[in-house]
Every structure is written in structure tokens, then in C-alpha cells.
C-alpha atoms as a PDB file:
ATOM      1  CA  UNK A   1     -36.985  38.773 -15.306  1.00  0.00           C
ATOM      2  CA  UNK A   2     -38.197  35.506 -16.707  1.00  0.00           C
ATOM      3  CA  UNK A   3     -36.116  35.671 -19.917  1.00  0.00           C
ATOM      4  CA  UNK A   4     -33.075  36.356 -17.630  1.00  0.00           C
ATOM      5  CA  UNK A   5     -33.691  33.079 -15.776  1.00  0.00           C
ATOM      6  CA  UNK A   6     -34.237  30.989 -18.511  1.00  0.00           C
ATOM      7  CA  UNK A   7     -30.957  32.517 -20.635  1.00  0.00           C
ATOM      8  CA  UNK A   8     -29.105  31.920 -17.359  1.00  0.00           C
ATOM      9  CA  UNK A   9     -30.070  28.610 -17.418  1.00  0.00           C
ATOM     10  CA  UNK A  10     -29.433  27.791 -21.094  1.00  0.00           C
ATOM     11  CA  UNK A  11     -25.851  29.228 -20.759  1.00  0.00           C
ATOM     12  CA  UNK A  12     -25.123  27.345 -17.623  1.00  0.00           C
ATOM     13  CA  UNK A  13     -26.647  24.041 -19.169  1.00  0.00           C
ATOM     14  CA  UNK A  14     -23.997  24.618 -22.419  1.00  0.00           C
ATOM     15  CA  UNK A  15     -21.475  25.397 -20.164  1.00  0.00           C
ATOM     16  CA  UNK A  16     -21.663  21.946 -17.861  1.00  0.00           C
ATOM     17  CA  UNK A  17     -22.240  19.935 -21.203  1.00  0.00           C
ATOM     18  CA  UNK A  18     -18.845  21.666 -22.953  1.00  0.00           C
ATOM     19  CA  UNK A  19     -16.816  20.920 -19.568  1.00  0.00           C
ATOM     20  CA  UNK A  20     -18.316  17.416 -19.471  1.00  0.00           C
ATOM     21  CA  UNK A  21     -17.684  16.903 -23.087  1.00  0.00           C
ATOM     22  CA  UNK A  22     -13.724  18.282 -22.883  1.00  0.00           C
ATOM     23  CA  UNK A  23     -12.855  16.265 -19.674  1.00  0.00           C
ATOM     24  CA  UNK A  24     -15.167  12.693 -20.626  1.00  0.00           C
ATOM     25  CA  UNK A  25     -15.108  12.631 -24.264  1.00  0.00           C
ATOM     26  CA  UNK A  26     -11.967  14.024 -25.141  1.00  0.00           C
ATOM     27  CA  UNK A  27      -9.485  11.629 -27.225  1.00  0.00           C
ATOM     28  CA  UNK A  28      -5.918  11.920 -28.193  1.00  0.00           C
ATOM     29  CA  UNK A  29      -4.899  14.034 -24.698  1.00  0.00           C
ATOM     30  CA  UNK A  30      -5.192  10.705 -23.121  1.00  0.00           C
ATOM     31  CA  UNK A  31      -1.394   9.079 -22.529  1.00  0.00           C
ATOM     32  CA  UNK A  32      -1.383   5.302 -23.555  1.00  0.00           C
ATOM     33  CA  UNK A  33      -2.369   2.529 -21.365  1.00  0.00           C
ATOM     34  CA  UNK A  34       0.421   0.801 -22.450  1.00  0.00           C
ATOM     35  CA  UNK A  35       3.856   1.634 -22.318  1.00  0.00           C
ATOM     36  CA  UNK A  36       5.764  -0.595 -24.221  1.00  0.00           C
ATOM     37  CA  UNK A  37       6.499   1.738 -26.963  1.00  0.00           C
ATOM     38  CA  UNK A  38       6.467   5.342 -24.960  1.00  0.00           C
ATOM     39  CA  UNK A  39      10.044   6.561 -24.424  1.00  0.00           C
ATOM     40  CA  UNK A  40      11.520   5.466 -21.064  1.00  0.00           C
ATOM     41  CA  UNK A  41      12.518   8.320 -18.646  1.00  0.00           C
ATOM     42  CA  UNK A  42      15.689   8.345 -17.172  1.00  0.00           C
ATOM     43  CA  UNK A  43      14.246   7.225 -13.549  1.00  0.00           C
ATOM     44  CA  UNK A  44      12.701   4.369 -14.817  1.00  0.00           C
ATOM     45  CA  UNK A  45      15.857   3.819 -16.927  1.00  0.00           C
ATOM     46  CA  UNK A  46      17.923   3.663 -13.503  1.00  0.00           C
ATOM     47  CA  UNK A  47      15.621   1.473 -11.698  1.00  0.00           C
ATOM     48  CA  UNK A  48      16.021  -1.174 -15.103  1.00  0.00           C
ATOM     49  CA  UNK A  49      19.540  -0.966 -14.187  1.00  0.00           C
ATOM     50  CA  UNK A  50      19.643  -1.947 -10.950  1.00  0.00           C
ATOM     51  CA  UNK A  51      17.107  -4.593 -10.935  1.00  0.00           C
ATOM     52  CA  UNK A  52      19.481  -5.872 -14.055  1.00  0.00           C
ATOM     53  CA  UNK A  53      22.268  -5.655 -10.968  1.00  0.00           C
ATOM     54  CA  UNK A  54      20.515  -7.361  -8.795  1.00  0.00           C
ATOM     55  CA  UNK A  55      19.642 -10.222 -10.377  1.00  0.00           C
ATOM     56  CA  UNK A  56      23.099 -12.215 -10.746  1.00  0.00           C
ATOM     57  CA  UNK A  57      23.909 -12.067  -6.701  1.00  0.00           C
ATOM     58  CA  UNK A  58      24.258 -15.460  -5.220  1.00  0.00           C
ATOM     59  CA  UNK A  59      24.602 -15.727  -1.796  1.00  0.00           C
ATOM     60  CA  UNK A  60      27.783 -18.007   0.095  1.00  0.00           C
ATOM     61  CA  UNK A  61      26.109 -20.891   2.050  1.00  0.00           C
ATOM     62  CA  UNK A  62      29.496 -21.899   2.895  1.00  0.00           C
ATOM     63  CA  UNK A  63      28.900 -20.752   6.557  1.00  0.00           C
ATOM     64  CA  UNK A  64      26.713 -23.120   7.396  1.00  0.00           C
ATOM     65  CA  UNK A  65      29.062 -25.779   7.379  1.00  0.00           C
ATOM     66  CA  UNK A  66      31.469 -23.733   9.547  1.00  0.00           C
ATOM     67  CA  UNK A  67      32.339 -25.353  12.493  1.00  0.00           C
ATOM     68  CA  UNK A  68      31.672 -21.750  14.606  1.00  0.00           C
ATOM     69  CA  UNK A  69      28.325 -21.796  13.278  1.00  0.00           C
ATOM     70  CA  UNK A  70      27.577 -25.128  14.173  1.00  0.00           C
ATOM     71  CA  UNK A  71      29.136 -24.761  17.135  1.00  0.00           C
ATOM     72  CA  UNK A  72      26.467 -22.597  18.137  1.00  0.00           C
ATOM     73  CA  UNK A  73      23.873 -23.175  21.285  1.00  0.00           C
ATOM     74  CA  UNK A  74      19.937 -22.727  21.069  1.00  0.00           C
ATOM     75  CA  UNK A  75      19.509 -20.464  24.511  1.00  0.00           C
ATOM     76  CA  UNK A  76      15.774 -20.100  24.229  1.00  0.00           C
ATOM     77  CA  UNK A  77      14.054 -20.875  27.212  1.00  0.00           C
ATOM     78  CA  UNK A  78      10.891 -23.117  27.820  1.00  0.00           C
ATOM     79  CA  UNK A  79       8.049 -20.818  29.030  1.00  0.00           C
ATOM     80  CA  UNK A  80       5.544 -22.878  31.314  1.00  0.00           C
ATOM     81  CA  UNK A  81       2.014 -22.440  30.434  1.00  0.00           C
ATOM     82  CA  UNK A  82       0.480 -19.909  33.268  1.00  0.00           C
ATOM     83  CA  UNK A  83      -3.418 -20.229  34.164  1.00  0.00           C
ATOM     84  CA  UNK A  84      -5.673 -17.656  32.426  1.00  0.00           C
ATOM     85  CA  UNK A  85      -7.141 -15.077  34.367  1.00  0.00           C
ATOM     86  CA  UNK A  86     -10.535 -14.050  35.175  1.00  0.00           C
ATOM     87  CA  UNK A  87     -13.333 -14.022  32.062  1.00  0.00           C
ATOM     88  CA  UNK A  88     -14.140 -10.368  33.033  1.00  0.00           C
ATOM     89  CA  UNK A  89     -11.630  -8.833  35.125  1.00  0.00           C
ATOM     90  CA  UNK A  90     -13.463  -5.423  35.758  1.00  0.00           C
ATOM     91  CA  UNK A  91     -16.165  -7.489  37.489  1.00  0.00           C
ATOM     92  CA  UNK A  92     -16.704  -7.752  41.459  1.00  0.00           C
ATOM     93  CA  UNK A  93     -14.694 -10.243  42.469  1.00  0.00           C
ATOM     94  CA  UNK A  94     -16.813 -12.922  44.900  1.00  0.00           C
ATOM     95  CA  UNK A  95     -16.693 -12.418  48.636  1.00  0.00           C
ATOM     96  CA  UNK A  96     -15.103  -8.869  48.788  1.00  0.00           C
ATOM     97  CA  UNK A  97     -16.941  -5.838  49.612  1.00  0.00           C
ATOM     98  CA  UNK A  98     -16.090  -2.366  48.486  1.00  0.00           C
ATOM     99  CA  UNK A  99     -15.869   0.992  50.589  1.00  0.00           C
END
């Protein structure tokens, strides 16, 4: 039964250093890091594009000098400053007593 054990354990210790060996020291399954010369896929070929169409859009200012927009009225109103409440306000308050 001791032979078994120690066979077991041989087989078990070459199987866990092939697996480490084929997933950590493996070479040439790896893609590149760097992907300047990999082929382009067509989804990254699409996003190229539009960033390429985005890039020349100006936007009209011209509306700022309308007379509409600067005919416009700042509504906002002023909101006082309101005391703060109590430091704790699940405490007791002073001078009332509970039933």
C-alpha cells in the first residue's frame, strides 16, 4: 500500500509541474503586447472611422451673440442661510420628559 502512495504521489507531482509548465512557461501561444502590426478587426476598423468623423465638427458660437439669447433672465433665487440643527438629533431634548 506504500508503493501505491508514493506512485500516486509521483504522478500527481508530474502532473501539476506539466500543467504549470504548459500554462506559465509556454511561448509563442501568447498574442502580442503590441498591436501595431496585428491585423485590425473590422470593429475596431469602425470605431477608427468614426473617431476620424468626429474629429472635424466645429461647433456655431454664433448664438451667443443673438439678441434672444442675450435677452435672456437669470431666475435663480437667493436661498437665505437657515440655522443648523441640533449636534445629535436622536438625543433627549432638555426639559421634556417622555411617557
Amino acid at each position: 500500500m506504500k508503493s501505491n502512495t508514493i506512485v500516486i504521489i509521483v504522478i500527481t507531482l508530474l502532473i501539476a509541474a506539466g500543467a504549470y509548465w504548459y500554462f506559465f512557461m509556454g511561448t509563442g501561444n501568447q498574442p502580442p503586447l503590441s498591436t501595431n502590426n496585428a491585423p485590425v478587426n473590422q470593429a475596431q476598423t469602425q470605431f477608427e472611422t468614426l473617431v476620424s468623423e468626429l474629429q472635424p465638427i466645429s461647433f456655431n458660437t454664433g448664438i451667443f451673440s443673438d439678441p434672444r439669447f442675450n435677452a435672456l433672465v437669470d431666475i435663480t433665487t437667493v436661498v437665505s442661510p437657515e440655522p443648523s440643527g441640533r449636534p445629535d438629533p436622536l438625543a433627549p431634548i432638555p426639559g421634556v420628559t417622555g411617557h
